[in-house]
Protein backbone atom coordinates (compact mmCIF):
# COMPACT_ATOMS: atom_id res chain seq x y z
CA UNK A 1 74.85 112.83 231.56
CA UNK A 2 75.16 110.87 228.45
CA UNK A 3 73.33 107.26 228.48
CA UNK A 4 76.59 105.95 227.20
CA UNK A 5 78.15 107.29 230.46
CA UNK A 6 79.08 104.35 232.17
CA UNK A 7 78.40 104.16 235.93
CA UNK A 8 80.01 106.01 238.68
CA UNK A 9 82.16 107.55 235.82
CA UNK A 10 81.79 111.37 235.14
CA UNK A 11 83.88 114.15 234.75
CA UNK A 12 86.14 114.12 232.04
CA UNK A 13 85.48 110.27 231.34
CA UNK A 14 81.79 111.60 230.62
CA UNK A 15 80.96 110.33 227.20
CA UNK A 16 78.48 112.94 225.40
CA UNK A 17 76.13 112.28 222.20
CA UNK A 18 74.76 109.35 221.36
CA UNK A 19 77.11 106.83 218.96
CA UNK A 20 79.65 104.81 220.36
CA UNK A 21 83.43 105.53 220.08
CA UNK A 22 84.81 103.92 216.96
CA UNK A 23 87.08 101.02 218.06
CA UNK A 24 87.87 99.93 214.82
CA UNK A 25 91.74 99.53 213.45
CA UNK A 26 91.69 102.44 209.89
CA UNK A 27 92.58 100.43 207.25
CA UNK A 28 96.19 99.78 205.56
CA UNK A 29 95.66 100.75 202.10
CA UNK A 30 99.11 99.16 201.51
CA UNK A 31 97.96 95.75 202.01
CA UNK A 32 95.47 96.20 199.38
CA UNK A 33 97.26 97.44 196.90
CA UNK A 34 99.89 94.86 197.51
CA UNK A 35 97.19 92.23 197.47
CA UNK A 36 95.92 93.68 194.11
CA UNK A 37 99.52 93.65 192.37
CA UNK A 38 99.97 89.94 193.60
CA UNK A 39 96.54 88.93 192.25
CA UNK A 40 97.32 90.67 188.27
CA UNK A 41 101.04 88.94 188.78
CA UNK A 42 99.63 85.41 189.35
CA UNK A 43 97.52 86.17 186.58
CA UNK A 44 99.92 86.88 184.59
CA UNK A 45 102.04 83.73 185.19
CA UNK A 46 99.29 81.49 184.54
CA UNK A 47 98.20 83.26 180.99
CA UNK A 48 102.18 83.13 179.93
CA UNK A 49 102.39 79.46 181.21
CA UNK A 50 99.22 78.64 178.99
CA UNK A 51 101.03 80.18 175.63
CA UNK A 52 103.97 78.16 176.29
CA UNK A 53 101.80 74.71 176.45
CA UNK A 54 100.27 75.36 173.79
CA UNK A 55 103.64 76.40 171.87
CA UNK A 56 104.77 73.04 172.73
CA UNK A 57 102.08 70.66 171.26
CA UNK A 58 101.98 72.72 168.49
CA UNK A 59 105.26 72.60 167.68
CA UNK A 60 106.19 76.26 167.46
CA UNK A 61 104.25 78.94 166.03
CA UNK A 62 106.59 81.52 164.75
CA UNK A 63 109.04 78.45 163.37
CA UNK A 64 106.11 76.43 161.77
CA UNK A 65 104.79 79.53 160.21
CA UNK A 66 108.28 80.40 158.71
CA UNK A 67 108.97 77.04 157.20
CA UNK A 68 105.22 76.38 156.08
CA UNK A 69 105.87 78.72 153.18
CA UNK A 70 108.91 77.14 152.34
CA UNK A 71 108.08 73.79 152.09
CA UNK A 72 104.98 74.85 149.78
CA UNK A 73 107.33 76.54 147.65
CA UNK A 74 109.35 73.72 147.46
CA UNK A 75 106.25 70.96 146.87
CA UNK A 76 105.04 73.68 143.89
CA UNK A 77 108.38 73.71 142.32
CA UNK A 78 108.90 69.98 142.65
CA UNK A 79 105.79 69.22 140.90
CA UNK A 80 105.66 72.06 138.22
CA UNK A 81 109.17 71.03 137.11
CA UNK A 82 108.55 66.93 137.38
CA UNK A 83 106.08 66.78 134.56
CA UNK A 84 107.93 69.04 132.27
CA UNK A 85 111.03 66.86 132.51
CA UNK A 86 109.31 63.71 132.40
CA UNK A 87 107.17 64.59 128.89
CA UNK A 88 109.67 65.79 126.66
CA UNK A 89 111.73 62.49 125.09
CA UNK A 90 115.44 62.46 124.36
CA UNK A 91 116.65 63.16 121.14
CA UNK A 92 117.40 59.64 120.73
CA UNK A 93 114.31 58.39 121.49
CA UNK A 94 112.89 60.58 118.78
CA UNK A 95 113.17 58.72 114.93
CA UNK A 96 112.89 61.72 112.27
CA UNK A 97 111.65 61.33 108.59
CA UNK A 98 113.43 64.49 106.92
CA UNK A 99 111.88 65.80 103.72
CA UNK A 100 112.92 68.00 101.24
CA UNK A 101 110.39 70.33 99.67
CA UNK A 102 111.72 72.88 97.65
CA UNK A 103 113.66 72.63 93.87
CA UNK A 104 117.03 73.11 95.62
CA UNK A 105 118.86 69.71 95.97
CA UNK A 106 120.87 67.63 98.74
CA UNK A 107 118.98 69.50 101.61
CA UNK A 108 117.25 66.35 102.95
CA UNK A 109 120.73 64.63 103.32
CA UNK A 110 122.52 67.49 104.72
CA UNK A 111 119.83 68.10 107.56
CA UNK A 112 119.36 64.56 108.17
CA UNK A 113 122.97 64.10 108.51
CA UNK A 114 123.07 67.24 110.96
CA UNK A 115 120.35 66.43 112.81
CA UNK A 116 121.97 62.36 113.49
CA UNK A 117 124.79 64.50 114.82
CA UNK A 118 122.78 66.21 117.50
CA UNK A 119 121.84 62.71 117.94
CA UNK A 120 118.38 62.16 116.25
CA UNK A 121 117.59 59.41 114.97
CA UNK A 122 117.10 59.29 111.30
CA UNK A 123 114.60 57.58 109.48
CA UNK A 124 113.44 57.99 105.87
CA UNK A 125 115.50 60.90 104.12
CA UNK A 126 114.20 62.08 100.54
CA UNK A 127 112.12 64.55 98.51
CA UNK A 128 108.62 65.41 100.18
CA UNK A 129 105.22 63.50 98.85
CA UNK A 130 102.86 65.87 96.36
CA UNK A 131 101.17 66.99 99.19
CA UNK A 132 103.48 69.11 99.96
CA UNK A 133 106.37 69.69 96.83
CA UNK A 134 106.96 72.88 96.53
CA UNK A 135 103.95 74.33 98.29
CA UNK A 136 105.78 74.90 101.75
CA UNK A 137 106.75 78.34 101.81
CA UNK A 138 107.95 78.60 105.60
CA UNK A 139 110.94 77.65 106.93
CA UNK A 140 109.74 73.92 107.17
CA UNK A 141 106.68 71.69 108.84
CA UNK A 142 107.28 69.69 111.70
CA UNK A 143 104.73 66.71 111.17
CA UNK A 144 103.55 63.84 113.58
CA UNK A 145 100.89 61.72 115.62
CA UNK A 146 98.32 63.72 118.05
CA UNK A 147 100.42 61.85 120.86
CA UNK A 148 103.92 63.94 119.68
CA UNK A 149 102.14 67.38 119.79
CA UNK A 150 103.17 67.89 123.51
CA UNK A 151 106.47 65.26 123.31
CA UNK A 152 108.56 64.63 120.40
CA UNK A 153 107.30 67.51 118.26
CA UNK A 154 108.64 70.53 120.28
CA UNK A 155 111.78 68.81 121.48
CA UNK A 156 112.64 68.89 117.18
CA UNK A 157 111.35 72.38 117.05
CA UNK A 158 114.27 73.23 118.91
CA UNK A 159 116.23 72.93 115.86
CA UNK A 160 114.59 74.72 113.52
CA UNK A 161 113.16 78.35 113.92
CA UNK A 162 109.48 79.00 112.79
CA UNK A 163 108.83 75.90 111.58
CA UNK A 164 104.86 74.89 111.49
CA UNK A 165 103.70 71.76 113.76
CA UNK A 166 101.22 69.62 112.34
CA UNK A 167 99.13 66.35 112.82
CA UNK A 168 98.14 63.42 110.94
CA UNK A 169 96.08 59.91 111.90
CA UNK A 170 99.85 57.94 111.37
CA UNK A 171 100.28 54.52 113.03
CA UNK A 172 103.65 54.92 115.11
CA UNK A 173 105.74 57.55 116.75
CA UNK A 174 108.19 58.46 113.66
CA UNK A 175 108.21 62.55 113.29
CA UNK A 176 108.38 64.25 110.38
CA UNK A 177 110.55 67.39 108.90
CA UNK A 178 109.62 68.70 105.65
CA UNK A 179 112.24 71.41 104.64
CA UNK A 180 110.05 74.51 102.88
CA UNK A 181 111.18 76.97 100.89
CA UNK A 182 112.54 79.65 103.33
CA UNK A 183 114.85 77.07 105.33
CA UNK A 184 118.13 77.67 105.17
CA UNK A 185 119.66 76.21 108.04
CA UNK A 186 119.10 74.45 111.61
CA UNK A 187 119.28 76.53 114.43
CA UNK A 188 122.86 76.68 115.48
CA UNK A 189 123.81 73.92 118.01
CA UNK A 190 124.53 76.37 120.50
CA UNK A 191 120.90 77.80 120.07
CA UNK A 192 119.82 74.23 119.89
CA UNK A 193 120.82 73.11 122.81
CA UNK A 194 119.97 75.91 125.09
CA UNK A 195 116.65 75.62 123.62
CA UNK A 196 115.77 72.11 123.79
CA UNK A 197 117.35 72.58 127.97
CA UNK A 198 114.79 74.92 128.50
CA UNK A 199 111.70 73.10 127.03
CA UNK A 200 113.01 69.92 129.17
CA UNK A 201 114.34 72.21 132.56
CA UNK A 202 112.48 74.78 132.50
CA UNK A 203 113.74 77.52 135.30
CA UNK A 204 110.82 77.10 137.51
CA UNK A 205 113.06 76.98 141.10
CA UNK A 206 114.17 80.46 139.83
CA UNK A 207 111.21 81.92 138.92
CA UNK A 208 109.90 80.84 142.25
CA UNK A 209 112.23 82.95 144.47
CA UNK A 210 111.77 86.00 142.42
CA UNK A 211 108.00 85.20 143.64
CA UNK A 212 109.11 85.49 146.74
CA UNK A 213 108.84 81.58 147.84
């Protein structure tokens, strides 16, 4: 008999080797997995919970992103267009000295008179100084202070194809046109004028998008 045997028991209640019965319940491997689905779930929950808070004080991701490129765009344009506009004088604020410099007669007047109507104003009209009498052999000379180079200078270049800019050490803002030999007329006003709007507007909202702002 078995030491595990208890007493007065034999027979077929005779317990044999030497290890206890196992009394144990087997285990419910559904329980664990369940317990193992809950557990990635909660974790879950929490790590979508998290993105959201953090979507909040930060205002949106995907819609900040989206307009942050936009509203660079827009500050680039804004301020590559402001000083272009802001340079470039009127017309009327511009007082032009027209010379002529060739041996053919009246041209002075006529472009003066011309150039009043595009509404210049017109200063001293008459036959060019020695300096430069008959030795101009472009379509004229656009001449000025250092401080029209980038202001009045260009927006009267608009009016006259080719013409030469110049500068000189002059007192004042008064412009000069000195009509050479191959001049024979101003631009067209039609050529004028979209000329002189895009020196003073230039397209720069347009030329963004097709950059892809």
């Amino acid at each position: 008999m078995s030491m595990l045997t208890p007493p007065g028991m034999g027979g077929k209640y005779r317990i044999t080797g030497d290890k206890y019965p196992r009394m144990r319940r087997p285990r419910r491997r559904g329980r664990l997995v369940f317990g193992v689905v809950a557990s990635v779930a909660a974790l879950s929950l929490v790590g979508w919970g998290t993105l959201q808070l953090i979507d909040v004080f930060t205002g949106g991701g995907d819609q900040a992103s989206a307009a942050g490129p936009k509203a660079d765009c827009a500050a680039r344009t804004k301020a590559s267009a402001s000083p272009s506009v802001a340079a470039y004088p009127k017309p009327g604020q511009i007082t032009v000295n027209v010379f002529n410099a060739t041996k053919r007669g009246g041209l002075a007047k006529k472009t003066a008179d011309e150039l009043q109507k595009r509404g210049f104003r017109i200063g001293d009209v008459g036959n060019a100084t020695a300096a430069y009498d008959k030795k101009v052999k472009g379509t004229g000379i656009l001449l000025g202070p250092a401080s029209a180079l980038k202001t009045s200078l260009p927006v009267l270049g608009t009016q006259l194809a080719a013409a030469e800019t110049r500068t000189d050490t002059r007192k004042g803002a008064e412009v000069d046109l000195i009509i050479g030999s191959a001049f024979q007329n101003l631009n067209s006003k039609a050529a004028a004028d979209k000329a002189l709007t895009a020196l003073t507007h230039p397209q720069s909202a347009a030329t963004a998008a097709k950059k892809g702002c």
